[in-house]
N, C-alpha and C. Protein backbone atom coordinates (compact mmCIF):
# COMPACT_ATOMS: atom_id res chain seq x y z
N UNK A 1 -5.92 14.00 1.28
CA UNK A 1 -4.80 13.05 1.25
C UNK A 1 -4.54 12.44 2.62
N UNK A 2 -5.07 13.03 3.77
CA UNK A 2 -4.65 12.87 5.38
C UNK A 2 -5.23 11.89 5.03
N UNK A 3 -6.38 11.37 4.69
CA UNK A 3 -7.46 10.19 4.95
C UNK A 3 -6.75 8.80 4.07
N UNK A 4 -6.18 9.21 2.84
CA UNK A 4 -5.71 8.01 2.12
C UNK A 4 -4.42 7.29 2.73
N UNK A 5 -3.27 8.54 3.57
CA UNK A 5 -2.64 7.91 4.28
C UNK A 5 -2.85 7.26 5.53
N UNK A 6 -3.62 7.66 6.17
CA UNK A 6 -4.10 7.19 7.35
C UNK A 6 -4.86 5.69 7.16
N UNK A 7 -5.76 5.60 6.39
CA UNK A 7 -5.90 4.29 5.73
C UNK A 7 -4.93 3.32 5.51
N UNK A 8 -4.07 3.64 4.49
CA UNK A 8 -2.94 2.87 4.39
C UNK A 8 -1.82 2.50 5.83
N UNK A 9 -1.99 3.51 6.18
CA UNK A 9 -0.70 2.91 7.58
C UNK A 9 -1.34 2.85 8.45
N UNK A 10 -2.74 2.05 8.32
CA UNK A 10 -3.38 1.73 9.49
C UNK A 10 -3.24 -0.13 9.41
N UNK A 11 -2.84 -0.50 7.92
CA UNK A 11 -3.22 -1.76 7.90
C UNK A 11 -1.80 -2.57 8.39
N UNK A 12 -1.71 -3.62 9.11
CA UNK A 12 -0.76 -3.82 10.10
C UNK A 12 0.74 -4.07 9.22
N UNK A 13 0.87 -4.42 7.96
CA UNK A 13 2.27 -4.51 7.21
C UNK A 13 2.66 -3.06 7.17
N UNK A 14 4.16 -2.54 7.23
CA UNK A 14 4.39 -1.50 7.27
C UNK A 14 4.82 -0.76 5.35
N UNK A 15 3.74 -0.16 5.18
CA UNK A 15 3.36 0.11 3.93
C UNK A 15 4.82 -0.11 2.63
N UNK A 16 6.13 0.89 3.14
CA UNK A 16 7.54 0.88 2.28
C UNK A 16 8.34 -0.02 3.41
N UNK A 17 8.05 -1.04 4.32
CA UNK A 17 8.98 -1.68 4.74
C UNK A 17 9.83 -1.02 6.13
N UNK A 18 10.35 -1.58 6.45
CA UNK A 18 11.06 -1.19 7.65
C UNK A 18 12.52 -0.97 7.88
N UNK A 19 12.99 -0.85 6.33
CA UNK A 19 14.26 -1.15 6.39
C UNK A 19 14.17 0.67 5.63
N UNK A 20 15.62 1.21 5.74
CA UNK A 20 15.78 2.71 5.45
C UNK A 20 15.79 2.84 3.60
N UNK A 21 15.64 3.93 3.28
CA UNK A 21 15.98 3.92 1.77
C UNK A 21 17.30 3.62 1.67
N UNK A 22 17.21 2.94 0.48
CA UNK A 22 19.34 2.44 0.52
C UNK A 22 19.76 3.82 -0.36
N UNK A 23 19.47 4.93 -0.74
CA UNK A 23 20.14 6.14 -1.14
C UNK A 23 20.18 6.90 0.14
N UNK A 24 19.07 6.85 0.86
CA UNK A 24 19.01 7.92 2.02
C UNK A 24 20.11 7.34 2.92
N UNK A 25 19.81 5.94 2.73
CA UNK A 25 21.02 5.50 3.93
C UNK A 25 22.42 5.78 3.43
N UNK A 26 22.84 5.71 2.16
CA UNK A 26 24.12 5.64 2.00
C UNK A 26 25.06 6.87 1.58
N UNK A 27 23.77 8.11 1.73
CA UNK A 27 24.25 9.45 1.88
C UNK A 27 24.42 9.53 3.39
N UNK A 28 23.41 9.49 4.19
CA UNK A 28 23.09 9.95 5.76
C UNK A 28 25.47 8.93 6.06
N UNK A 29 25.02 8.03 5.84
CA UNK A 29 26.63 7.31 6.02
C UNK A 29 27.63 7.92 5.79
N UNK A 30 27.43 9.25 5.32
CA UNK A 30 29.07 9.87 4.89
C UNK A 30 28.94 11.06 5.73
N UNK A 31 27.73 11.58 6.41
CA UNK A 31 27.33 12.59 7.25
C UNK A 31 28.23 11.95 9.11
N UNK A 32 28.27 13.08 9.52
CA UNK A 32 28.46 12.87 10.94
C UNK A 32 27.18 13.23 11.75
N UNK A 33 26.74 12.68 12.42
CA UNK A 33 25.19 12.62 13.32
C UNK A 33 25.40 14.22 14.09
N UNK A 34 24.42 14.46 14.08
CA UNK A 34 23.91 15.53 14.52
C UNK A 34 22.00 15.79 14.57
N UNK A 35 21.71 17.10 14.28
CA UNK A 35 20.44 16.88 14.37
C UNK A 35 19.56 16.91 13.14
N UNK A 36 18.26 15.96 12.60
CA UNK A 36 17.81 16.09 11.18
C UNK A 36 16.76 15.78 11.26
N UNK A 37 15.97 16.34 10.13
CA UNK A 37 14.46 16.61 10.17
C UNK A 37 13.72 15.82 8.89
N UNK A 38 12.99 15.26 9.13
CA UNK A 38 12.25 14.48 8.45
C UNK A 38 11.08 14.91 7.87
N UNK A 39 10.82 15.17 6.58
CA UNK A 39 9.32 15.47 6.03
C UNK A 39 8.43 14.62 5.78
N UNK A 40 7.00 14.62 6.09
CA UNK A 40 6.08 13.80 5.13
C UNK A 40 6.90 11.95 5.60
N UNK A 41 7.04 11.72 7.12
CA UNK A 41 8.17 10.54 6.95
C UNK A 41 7.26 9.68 7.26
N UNK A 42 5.99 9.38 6.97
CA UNK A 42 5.54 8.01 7.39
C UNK A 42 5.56 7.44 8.29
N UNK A 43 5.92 6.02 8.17
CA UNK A 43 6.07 5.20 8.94
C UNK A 43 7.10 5.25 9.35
N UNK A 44 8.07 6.18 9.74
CA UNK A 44 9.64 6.05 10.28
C UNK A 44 10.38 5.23 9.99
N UNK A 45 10.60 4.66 8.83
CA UNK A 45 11.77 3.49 8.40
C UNK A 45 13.13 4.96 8.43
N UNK A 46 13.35 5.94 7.63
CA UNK A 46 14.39 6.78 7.62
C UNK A 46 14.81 7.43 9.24
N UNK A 47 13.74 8.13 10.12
CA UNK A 47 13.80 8.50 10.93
C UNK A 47 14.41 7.09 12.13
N UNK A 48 13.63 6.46 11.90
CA UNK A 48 14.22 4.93 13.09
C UNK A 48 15.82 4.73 12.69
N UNK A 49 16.21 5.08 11.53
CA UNK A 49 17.86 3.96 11.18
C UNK A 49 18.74 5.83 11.16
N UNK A 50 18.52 6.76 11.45
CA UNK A 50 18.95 8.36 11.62
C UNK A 50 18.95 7.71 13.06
N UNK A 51 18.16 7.81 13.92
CA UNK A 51 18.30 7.51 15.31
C UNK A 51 19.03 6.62 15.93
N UNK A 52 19.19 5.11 15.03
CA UNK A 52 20.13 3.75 15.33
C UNK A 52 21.46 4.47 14.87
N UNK A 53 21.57 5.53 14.26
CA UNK A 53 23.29 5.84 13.68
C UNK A 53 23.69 7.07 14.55
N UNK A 54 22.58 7.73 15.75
CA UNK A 54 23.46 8.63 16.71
C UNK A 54 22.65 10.00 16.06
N UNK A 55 21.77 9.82 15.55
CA UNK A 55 21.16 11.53 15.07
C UNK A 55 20.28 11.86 15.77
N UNK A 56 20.16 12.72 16.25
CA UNK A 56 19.01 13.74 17.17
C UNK A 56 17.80 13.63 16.26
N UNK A 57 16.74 13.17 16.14
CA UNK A 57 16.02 12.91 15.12
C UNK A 57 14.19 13.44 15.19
N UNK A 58 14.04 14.66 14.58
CA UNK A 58 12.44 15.03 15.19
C UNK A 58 11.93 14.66 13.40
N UNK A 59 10.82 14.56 13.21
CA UNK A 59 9.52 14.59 12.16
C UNK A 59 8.48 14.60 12.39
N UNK A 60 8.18 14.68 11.13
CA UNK A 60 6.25 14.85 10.95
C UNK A 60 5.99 14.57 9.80
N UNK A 61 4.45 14.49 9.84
CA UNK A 61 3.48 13.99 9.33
C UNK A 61 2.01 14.10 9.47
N UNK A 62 1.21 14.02 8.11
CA UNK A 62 -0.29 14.80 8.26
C UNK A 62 -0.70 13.51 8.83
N UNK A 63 -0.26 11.92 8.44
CA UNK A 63 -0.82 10.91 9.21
C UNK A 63 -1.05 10.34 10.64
N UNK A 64 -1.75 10.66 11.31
CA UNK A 64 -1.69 10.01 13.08
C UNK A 64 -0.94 8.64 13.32
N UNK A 65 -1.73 7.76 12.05
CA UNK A 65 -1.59 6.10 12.02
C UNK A 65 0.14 6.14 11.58
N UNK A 66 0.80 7.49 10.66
CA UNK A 66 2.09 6.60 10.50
C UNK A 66 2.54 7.20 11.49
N UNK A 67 2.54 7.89 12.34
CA UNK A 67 3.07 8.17 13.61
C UNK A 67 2.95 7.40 14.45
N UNK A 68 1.75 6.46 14.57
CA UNK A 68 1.59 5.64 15.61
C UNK A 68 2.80 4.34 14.85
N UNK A 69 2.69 4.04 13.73
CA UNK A 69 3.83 2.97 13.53
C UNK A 69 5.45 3.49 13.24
N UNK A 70 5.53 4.65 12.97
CA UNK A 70 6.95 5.24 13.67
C UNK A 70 7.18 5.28 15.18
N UNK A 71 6.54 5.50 15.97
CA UNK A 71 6.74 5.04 17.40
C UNK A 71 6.97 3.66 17.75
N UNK A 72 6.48 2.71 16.75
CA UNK A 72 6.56 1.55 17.46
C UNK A 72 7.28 0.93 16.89
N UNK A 73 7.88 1.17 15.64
CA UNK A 73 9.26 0.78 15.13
C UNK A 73 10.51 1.40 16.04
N UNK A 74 10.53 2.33 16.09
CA UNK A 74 11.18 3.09 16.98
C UNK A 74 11.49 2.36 18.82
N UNK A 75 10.19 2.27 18.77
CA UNK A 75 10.70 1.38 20.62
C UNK A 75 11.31 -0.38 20.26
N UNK A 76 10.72 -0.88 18.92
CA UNK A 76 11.26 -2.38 18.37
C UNK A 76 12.75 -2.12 18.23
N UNK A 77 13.29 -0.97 18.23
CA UNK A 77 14.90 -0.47 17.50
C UNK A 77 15.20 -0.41 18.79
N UNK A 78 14.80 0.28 19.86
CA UNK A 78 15.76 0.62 21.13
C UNK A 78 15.55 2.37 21.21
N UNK A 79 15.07 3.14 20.02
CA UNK A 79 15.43 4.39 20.04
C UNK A 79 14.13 5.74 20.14
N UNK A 80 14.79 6.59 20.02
CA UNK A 80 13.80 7.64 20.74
C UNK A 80 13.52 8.35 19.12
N UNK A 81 12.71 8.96 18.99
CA UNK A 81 12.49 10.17 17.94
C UNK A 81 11.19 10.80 18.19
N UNK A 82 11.71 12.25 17.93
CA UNK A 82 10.56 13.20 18.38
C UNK A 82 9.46 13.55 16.70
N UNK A 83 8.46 12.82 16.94
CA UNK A 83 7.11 12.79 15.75
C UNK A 83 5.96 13.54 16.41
N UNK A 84 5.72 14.55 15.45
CA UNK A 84 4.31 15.36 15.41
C UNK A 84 3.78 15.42 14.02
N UNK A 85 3.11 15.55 14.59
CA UNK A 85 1.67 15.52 13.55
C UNK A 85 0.99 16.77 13.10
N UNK A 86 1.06 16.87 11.84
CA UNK A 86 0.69 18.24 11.31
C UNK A 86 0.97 18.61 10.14
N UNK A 87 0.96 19.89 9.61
CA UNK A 87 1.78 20.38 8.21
C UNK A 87 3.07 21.57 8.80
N UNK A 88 3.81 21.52 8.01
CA UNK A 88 5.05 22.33 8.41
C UNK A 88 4.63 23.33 9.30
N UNK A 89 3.49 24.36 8.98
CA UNK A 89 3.44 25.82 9.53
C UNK A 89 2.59 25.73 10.67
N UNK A 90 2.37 24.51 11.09
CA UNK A 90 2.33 24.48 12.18
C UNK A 90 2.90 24.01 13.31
N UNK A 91 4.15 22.91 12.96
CA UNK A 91 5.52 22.69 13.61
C UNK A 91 6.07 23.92 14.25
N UNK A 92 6.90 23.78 15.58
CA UNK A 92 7.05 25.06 16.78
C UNK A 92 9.07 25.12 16.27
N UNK A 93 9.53 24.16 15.37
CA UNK A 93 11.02 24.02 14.64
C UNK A 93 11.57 25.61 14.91
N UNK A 94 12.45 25.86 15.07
CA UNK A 94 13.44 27.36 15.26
C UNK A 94 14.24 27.27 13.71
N UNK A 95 14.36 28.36 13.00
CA UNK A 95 15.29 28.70 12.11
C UNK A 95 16.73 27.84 12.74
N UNK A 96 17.10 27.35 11.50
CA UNK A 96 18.86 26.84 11.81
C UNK A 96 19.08 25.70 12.51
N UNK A 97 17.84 25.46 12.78
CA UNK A 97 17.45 24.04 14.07
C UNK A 97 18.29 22.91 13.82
N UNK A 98 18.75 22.64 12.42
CA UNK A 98 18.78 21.45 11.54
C UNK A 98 19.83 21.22 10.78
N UNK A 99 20.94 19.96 11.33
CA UNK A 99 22.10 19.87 10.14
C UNK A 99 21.70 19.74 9.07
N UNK A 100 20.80 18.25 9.20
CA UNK A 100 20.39 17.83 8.16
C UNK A 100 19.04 17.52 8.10
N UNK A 101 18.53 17.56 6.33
CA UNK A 101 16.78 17.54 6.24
C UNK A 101 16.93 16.24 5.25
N UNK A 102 15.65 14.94 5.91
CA UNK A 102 15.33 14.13 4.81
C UNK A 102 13.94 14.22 4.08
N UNK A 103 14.22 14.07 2.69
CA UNK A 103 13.28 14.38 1.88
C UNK A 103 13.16 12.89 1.06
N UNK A 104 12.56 11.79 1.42
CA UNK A 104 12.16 10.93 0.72
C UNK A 104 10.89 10.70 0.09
N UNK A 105 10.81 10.79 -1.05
CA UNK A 105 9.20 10.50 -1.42
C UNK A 105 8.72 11.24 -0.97
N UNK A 106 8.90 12.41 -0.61
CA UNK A 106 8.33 13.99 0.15
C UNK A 106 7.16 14.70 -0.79
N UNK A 107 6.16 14.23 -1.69
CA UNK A 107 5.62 14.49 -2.62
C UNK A 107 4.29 15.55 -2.14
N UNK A 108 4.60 16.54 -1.46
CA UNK A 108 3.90 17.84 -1.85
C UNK A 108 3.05 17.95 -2.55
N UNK A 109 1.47 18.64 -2.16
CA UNK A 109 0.71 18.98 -3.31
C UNK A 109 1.71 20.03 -4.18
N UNK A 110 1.68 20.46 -5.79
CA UNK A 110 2.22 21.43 -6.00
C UNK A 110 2.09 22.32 -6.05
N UNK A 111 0.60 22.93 -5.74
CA UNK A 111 0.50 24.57 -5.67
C UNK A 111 1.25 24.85 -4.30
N UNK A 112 1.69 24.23 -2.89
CA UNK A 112 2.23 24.36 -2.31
C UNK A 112 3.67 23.73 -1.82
N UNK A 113 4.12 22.65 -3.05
CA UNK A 113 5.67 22.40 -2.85
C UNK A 113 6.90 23.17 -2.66
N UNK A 114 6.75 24.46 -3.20
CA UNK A 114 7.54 25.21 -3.21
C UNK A 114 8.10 25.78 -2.01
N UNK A 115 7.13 26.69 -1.33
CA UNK A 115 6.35 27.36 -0.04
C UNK A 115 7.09 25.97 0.80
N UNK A 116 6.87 25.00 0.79
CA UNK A 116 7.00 24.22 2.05
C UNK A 116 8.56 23.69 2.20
N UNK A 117 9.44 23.95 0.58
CA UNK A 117 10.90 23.74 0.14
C UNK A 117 11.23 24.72 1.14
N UNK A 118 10.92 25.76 1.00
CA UNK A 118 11.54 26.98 1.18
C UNK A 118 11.07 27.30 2.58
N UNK A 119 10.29 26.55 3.61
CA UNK A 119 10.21 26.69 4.86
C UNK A 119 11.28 25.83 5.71
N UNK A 120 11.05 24.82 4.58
CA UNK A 120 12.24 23.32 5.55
C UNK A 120 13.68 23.95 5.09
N UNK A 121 13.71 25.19 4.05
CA UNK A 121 15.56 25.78 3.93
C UNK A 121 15.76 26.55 5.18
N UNK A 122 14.33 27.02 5.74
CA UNK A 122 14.90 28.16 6.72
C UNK A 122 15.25 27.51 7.82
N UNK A 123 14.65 26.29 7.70
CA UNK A 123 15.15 25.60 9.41
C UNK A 123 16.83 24.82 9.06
N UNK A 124 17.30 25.10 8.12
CA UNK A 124 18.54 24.06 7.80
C UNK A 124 19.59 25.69 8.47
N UNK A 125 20.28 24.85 8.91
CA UNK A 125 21.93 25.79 9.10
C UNK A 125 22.63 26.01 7.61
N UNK A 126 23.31 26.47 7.91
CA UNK A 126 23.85 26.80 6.67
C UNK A 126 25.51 26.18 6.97
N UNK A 127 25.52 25.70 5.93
CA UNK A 127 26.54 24.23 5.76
C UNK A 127 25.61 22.79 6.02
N UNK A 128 24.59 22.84 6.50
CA UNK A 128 23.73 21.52 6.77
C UNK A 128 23.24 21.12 5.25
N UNK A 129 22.96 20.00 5.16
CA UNK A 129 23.07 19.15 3.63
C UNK A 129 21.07 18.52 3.73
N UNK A 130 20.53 19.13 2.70
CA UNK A 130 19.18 17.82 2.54
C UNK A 130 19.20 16.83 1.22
N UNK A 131 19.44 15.78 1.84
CA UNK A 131 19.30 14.22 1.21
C UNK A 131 17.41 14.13 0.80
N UNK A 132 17.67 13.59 -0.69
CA UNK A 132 16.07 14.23 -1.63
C UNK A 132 16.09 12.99 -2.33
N UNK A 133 15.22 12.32 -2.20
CA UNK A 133 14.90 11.04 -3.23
C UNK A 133 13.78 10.78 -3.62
N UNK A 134 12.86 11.45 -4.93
CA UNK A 134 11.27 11.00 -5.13
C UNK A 134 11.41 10.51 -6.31
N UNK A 135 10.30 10.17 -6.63
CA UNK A 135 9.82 10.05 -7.89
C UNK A 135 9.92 10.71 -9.38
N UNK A 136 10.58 11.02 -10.48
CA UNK A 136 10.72 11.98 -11.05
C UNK A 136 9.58 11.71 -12.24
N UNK A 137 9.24 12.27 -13.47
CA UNK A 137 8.11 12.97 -14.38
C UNK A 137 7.91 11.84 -14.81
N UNK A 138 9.15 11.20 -14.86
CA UNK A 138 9.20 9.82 -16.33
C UNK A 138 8.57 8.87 -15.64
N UNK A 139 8.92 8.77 -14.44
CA UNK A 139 8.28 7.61 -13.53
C UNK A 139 6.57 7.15 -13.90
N UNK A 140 6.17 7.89 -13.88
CA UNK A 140 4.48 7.76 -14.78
C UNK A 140 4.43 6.35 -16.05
N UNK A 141 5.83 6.78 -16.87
CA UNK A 141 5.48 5.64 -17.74
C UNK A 141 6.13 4.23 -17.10
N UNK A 142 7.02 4.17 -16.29
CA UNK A 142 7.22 3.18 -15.72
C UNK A 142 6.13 2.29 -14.75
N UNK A 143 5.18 3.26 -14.14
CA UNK A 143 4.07 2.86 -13.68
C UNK A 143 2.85 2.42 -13.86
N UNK A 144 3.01 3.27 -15.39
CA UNK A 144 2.03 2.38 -16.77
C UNK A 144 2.00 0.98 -16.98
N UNK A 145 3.26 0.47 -16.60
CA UNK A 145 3.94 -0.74 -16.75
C UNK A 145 3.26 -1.81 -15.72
N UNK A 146 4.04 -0.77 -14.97
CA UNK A 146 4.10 -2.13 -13.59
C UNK A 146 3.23 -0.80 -12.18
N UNK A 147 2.23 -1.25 -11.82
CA UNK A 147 1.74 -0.53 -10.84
C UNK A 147 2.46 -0.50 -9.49
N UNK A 148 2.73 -2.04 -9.67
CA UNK A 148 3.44 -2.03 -7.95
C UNK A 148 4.83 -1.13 -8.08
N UNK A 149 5.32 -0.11 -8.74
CA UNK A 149 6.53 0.68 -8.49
C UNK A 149 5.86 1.51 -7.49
N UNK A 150 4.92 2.13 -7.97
CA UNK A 150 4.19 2.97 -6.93
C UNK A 150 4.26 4.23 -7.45
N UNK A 151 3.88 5.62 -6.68
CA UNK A 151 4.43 6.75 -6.63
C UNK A 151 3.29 7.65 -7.21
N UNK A 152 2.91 8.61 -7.40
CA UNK A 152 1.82 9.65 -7.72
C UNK A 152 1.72 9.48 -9.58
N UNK A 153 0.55 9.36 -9.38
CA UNK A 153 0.11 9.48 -11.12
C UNK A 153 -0.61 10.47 -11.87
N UNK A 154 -0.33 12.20 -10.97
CA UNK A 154 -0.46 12.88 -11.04
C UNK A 154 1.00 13.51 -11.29
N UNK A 155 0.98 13.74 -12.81
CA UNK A 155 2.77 14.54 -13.00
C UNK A 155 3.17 15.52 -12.10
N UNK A 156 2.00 16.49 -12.03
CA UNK A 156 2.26 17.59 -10.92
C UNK A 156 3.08 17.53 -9.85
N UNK A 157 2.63 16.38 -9.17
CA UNK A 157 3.55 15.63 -8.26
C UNK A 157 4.65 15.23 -8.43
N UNK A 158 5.23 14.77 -9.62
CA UNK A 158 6.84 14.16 -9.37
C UNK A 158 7.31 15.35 -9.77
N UNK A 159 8.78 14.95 -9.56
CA UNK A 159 9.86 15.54 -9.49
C UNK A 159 10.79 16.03 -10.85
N UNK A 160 11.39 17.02 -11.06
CA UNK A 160 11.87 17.19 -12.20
C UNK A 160 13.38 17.83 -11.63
N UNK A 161 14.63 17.65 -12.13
CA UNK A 161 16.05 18.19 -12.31
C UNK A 161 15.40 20.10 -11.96
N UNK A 162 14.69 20.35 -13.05
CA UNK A 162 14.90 21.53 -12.90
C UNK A 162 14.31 22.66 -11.70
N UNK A 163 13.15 22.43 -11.33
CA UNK A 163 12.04 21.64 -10.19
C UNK A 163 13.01 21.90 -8.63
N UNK A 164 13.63 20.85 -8.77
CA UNK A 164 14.41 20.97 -7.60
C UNK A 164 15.77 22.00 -7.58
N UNK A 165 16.36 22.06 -8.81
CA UNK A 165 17.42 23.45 -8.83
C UNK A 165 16.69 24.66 -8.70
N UNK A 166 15.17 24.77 -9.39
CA UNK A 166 14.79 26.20 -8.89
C UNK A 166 13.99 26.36 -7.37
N UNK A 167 13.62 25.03 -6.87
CA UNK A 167 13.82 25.33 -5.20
C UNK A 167 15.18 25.48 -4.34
N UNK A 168 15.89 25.07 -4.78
CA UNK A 168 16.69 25.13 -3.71
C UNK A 168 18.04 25.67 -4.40
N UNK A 169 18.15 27.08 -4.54
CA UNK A 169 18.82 27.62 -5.24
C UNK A 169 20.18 28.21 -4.71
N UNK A 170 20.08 28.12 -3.77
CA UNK A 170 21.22 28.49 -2.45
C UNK A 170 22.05 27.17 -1.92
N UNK A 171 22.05 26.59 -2.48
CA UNK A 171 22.79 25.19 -2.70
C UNK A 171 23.80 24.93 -3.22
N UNK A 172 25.09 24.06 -2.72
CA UNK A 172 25.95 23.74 -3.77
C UNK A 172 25.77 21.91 -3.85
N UNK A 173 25.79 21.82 -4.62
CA UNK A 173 24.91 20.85 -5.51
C UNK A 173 25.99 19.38 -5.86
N UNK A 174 25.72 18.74 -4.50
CA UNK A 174 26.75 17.16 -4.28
C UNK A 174 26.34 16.29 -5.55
N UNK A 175 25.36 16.12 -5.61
CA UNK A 175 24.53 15.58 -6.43
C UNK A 175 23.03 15.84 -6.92
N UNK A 176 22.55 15.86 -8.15
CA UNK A 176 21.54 16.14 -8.85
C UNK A 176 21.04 15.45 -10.09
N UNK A 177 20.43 14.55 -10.26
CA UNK A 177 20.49 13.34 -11.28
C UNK A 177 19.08 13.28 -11.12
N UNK A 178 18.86 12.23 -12.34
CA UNK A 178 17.65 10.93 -12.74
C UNK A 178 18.41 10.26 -12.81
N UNK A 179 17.91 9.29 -12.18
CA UNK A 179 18.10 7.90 -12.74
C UNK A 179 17.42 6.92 -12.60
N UNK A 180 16.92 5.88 -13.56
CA UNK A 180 16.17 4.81 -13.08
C UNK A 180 16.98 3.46 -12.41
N UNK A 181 15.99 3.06 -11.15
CA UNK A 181 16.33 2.20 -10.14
C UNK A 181 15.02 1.37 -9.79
N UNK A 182 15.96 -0.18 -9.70
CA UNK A 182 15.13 -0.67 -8.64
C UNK A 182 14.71 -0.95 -7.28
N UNK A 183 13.70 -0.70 -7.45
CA UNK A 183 13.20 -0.33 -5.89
C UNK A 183 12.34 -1.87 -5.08
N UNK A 184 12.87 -1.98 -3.99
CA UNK A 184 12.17 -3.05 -3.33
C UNK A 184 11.71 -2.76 -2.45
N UNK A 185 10.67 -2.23 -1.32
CA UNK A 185 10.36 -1.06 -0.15
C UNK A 185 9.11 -1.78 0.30
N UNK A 186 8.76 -2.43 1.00
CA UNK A 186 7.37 -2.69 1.37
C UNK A 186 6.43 -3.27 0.02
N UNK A 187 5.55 -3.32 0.71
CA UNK A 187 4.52 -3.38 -0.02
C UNK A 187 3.90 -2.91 -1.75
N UNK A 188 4.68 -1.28 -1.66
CA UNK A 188 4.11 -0.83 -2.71
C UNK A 188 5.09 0.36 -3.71
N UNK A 189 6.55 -0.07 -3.10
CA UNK A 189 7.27 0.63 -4.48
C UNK A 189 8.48 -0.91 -4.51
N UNK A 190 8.10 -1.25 -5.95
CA UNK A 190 8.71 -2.81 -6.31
C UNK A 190 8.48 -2.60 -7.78
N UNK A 191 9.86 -2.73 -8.32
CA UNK A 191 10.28 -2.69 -9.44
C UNK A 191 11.00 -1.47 -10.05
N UNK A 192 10.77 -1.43 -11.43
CA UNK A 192 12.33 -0.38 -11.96
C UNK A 192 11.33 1.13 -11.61
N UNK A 193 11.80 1.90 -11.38
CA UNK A 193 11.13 3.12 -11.92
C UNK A 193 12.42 4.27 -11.81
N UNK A 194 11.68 5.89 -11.71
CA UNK A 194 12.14 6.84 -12.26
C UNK A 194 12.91 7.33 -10.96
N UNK A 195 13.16 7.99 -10.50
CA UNK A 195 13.62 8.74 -9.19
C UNK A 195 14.48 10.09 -9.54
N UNK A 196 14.37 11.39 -9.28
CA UNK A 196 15.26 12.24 -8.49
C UNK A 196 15.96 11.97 -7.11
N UNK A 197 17.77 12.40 -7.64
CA UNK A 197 18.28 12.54 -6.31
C UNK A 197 18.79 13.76 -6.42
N UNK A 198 19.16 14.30 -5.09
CA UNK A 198 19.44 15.36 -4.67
C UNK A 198 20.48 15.54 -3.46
N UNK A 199 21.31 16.00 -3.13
CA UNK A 199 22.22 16.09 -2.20
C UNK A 199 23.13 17.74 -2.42
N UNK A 200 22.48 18.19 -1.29
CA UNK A 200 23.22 19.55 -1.43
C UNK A 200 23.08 20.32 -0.22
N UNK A 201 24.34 20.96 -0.05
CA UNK A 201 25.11 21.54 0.90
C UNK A 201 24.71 23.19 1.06
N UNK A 202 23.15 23.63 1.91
CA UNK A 202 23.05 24.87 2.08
C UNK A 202 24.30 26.19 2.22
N UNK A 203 24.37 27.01 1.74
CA UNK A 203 25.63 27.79 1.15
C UNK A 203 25.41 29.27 2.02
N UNK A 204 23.67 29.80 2.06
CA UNK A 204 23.60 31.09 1.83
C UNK A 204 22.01 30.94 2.97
């Protein structure tokens, strides 16, 4: 998968756009800035507009190329964010490190989604909140439809209600839904599709 992303965010349009998710943004908006961690973040559209609103802002990513265009969105903004490159278990992150965790389109192989839920809980404080927005099961037939929504066409991969309550079980639970939305993001999620959200307040 390193190779298919690296491909893609090598070609000079910035693959989902440059503007933040409008769920991620309009949760992160009710938060007070502090420090938050980014998974699987691409091209830094979430991480760049966390940094323009006052957040201490580190991520990663298996891609080099979307690191190289999160840096350079990042100096086009004015702002700093700390990006490495890698898979979680090899990030140097401290337990508790983290108010807050963003999980956009965070799509995990699944023999190891779980394992990697439950590494990014240990770095959250407890009272710190992770903001979760992917793709959910149904999304497949919406993509049947219309390709340009985007998103994995491997079910394994999306997201399910229950899925995410049995990862993150130490949670009290702001929000937890499907719902279908339209999406306008770059290049390659455009039109209605499926989505999980998630918003919840580490407890334990």
């Amino acid at each position: 998968m390193k190779d298919t992303w690296n491909d893609r965010y090598s070609q000079p349009a910035y693959a989902y756009g440059t503007e933040p998710n409008q769920y991620f943004k309009a949760q992160l908006d009710k938060l007070s800035p502090g420090k938050i961690l980014f998974a699987a973040e691409g091209e830094g559209r979430n991480a760049v507009y966390a940094a323009s609103r006052g957040w201490s802002v580190s991520a990663f990513d298996t891609s080099s190329e979307g690191q190289k265009k999160a840096l350079r969105l990042a100096e086009s903004k004015g702002v700093e964010i700390d990006y490495q490159v890698g898979e979680i278990q090899s990030m140097d992150y401290e337990a508790g490190q983290f108010d807050a965790i963003g999980l956009i389109f965070a799509h995990f192989q699944a023999d190891v989604r779980s394992f990697y839920h439950r590494q990014l809980d240990s770095l959250l404080r407890v009272g710190g909140v992770i903001i979760l927005e992917a793709f959910s099961k149904n999304n497949l037939a919406h993509s049947m439809k219309n390709v340009r929504i985007g998103g994995p066409k491997d079910v394994a991969l999306l997201f399910s209600i229950e899925e995410v309550r049995s990862d993150f079980p130490n949670y009290a639970i702001e929000e937890l839904s499907e719902v279908e939305t339209e999406l306008s993001e770059g290049l390659y999620h455009n039109g209605l599709g499926s989505v999980i959200r998630f918003v919840g307040r580490k407890q334990l």
